[in-house]
C-alpha atoms as a PDB file:
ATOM      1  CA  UNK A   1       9.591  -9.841  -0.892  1.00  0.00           C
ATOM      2  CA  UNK A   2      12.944  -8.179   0.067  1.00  0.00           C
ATOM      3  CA  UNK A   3      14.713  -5.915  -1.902  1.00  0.00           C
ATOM      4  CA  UNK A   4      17.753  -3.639  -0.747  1.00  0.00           C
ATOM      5  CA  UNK A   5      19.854  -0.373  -2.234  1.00  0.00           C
ATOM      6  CA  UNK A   6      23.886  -0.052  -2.171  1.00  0.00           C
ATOM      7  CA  UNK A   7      24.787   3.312  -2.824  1.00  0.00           C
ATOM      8  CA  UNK A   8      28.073   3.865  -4.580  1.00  0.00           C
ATOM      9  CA  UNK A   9      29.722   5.840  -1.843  1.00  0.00           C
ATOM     10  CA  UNK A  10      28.919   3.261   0.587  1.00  0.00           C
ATOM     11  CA  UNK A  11      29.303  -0.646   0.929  1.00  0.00           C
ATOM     12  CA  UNK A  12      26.224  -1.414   3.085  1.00  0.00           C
ATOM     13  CA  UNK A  13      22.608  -2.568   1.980  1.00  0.00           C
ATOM     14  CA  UNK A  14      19.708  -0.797   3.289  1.00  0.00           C
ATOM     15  CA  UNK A  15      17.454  -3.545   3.087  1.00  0.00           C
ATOM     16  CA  UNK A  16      13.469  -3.118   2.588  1.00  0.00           C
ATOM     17  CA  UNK A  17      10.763  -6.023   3.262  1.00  0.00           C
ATOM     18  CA  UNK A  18       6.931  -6.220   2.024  1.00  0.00           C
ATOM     19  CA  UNK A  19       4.595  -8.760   3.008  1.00  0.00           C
ATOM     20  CA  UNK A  20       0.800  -8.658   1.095  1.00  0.00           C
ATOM     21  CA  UNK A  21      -2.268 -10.651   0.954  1.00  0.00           C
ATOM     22  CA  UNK A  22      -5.656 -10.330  -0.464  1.00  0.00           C
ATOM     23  CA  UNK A  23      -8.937 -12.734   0.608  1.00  0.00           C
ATOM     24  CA  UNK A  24     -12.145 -12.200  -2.078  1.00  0.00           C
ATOM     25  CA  UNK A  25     -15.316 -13.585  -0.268  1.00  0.00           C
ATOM     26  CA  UNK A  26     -18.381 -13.901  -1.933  1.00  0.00           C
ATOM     27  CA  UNK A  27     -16.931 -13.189  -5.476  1.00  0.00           C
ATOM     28  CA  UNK A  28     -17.013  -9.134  -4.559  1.00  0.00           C
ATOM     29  CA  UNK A  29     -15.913  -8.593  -1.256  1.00  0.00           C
ATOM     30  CA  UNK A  30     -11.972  -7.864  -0.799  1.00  0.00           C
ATOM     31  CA  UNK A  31     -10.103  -7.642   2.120  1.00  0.00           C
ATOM     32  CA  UNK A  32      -6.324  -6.562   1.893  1.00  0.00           C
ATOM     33  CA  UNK A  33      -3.197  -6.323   4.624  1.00  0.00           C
ATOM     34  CA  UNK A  34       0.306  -5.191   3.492  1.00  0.00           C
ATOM     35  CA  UNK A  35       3.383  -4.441   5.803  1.00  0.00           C
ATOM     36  CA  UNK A  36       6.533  -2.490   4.841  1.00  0.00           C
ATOM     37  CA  UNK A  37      10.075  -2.165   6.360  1.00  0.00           C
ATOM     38  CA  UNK A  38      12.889  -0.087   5.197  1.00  0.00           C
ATOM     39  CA  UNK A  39      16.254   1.763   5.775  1.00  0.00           C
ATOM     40  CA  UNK A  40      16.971   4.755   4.626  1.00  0.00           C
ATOM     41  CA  UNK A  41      19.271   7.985   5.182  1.00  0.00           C
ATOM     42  CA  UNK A  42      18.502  10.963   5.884  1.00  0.00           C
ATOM     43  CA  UNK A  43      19.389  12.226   2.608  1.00  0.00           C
ATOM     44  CA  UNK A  44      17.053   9.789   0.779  1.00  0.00           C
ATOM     45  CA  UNK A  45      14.492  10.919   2.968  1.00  0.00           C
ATOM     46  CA  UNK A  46      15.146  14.414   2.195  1.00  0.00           C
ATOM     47  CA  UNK A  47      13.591  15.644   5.219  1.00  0.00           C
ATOM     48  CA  UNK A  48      15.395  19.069   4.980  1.00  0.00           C
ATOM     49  CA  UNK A  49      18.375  20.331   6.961  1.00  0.00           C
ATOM     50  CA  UNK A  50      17.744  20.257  10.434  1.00  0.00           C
ATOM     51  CA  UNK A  51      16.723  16.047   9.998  1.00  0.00           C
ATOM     52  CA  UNK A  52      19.145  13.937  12.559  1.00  0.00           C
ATOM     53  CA  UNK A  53      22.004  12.145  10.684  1.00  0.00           C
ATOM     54  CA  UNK A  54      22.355   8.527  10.612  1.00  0.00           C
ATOM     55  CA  UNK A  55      19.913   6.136   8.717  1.00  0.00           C
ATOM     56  CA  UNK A  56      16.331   5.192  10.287  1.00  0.00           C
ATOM     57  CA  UNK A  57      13.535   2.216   9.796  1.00  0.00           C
ATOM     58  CA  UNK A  58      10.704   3.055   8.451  1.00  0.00           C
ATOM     59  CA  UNK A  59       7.667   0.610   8.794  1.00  0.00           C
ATOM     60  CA  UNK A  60       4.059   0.853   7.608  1.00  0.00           C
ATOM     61  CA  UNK A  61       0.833  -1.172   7.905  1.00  0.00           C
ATOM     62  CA  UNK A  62      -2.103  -0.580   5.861  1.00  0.00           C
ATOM     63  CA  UNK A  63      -5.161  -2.726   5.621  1.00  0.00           C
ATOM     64  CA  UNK A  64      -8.242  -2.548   3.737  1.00  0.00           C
ATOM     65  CA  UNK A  65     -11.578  -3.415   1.990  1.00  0.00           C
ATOM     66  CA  UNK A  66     -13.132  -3.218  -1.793  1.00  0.00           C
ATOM     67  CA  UNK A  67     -16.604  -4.459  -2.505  1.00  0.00           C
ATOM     68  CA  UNK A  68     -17.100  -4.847  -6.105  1.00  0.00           C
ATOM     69  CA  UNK A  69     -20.198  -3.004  -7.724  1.00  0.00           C
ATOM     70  CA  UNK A  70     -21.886  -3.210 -11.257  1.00  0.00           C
ATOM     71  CA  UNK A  71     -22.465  -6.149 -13.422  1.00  0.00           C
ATOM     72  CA  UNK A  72     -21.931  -7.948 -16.432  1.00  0.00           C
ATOM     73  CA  UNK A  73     -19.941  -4.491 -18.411  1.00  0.00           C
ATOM     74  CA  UNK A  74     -16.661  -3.888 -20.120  1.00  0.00           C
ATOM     75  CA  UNK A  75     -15.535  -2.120 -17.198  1.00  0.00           C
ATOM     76  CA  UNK A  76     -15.082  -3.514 -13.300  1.00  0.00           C
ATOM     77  CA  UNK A  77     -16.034  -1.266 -10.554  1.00  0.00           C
ATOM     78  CA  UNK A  78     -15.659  -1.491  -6.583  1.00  0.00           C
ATOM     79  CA  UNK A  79     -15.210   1.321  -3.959  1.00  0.00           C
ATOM     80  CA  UNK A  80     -12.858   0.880  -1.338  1.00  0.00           C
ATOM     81  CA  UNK A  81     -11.481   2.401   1.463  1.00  0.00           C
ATOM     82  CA  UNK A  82      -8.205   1.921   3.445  1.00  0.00           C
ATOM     83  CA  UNK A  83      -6.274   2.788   6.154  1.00  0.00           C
ATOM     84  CA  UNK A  84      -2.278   3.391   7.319  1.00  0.00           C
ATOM     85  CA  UNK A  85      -0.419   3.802  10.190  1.00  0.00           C
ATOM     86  CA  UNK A  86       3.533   4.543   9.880  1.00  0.00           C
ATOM     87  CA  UNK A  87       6.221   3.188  12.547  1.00  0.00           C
ATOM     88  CA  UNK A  88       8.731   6.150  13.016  1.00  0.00           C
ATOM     89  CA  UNK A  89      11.866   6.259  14.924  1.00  0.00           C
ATOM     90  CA  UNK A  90      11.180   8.524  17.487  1.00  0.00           C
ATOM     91  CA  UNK A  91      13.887  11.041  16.523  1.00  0.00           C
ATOM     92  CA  UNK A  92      11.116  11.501  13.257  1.00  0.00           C
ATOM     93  CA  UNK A  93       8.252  12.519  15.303  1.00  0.00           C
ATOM     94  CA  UNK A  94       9.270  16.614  15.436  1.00  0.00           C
ATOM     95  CA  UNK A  95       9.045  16.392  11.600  1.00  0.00           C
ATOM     96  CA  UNK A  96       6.296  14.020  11.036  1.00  0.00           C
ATOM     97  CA  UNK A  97       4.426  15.103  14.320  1.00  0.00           C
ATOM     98  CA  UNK A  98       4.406  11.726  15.453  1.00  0.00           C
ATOM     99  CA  UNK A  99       6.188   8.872  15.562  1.00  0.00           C
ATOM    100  CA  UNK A 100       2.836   6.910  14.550  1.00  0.00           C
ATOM    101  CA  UNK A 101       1.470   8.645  11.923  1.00  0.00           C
ATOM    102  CA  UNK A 102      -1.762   7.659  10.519  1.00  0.00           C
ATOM    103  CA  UNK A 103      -3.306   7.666   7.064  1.00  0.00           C
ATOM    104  CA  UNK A 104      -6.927   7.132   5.734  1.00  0.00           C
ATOM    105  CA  UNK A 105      -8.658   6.786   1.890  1.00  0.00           C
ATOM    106  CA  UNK A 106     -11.887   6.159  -0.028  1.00  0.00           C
ATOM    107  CA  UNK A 107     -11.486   5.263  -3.518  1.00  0.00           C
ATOM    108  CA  UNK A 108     -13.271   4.107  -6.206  1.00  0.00           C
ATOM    109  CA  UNK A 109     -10.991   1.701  -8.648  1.00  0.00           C
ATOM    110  CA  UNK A 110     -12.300   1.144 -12.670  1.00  0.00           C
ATOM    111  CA  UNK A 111     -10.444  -1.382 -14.219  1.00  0.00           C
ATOM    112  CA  UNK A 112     -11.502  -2.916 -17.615  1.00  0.00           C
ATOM    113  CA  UNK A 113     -13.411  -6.827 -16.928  1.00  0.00           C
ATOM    114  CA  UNK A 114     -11.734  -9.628 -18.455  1.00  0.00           C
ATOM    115  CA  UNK A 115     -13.698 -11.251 -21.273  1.00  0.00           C
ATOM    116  CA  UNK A 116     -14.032 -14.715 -19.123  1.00  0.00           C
ATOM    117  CA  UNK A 117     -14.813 -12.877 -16.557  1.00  0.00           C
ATOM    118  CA  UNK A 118     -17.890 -11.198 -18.220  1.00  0.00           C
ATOM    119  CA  UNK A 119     -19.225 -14.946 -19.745  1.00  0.00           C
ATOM    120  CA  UNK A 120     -18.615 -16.081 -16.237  1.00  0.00           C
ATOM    121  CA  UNK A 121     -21.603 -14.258 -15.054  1.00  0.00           C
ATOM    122  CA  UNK A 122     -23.974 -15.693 -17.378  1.00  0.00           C
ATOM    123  CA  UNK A 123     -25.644 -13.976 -20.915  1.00  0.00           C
ATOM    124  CA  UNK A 124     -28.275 -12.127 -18.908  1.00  0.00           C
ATOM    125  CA  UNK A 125     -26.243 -10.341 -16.242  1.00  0.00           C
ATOM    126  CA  UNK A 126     -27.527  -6.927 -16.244  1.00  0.00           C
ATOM    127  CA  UNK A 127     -30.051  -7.222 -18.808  1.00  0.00           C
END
């Protein structure tokens, strides 16, 4: 996907890419990449005062995995758990502390179970 801002004081795009993609095996095991690039200024960024002028690319890459839990109920369950690590220009790192930083999460995601979904699973599912 690409996408890009024009601010009105300027005539140049700072462009921004995403690439995402999901594999289910087994019916309740997920798996899950995504990678990000943008530009932005400093002021967008807002960094604070003493951030160097100019704009900078930002990239990130997170991955992950959800394994669904539960059965046959109005309401889908998994727990997941993912992880992040930023791509910095190096004239970043004194504010960020790196110029790779790193990110990490366990979650646990509800979302309501679509009707065909539930039927899918068979009438005694959790009975």
């Amino acid at each position: 996907m690409f996408g890009a801002n024009q601010h009105a004081y300027s005539g140049h795009l700072e462009p921004s890419y995403l690439a995402e993609s999901s594999l289910q095996l087994g019916g309740i095991h997920n798996l899950f990449a995504r990678a990000e690039y943008v530009r932005k200024d400093a002021e967008e960024l807002a960094l604070g005062p003493t951030v160097p002028e100019g704009e900078f690319n930002v990239m990130a890459l997170t991955g992950g995995y959800l394994v669904e839990v539960g059965g046959a109920s109005a309401v889908r369950a998994g727990i997941g758990a993912r992880g992040s690590v930023n791509l910095l220009p190096a004239s970043l790192s004194p504010i960020y502390g790196s110029a790779t930083p790193t990110g990490f999460a366990v979650y646990v995601r509800l979302a309501p179970q679509t009707v065909s979904a539930r039927h899918d699973r068979g009438p005694h599912v959790g009975h």
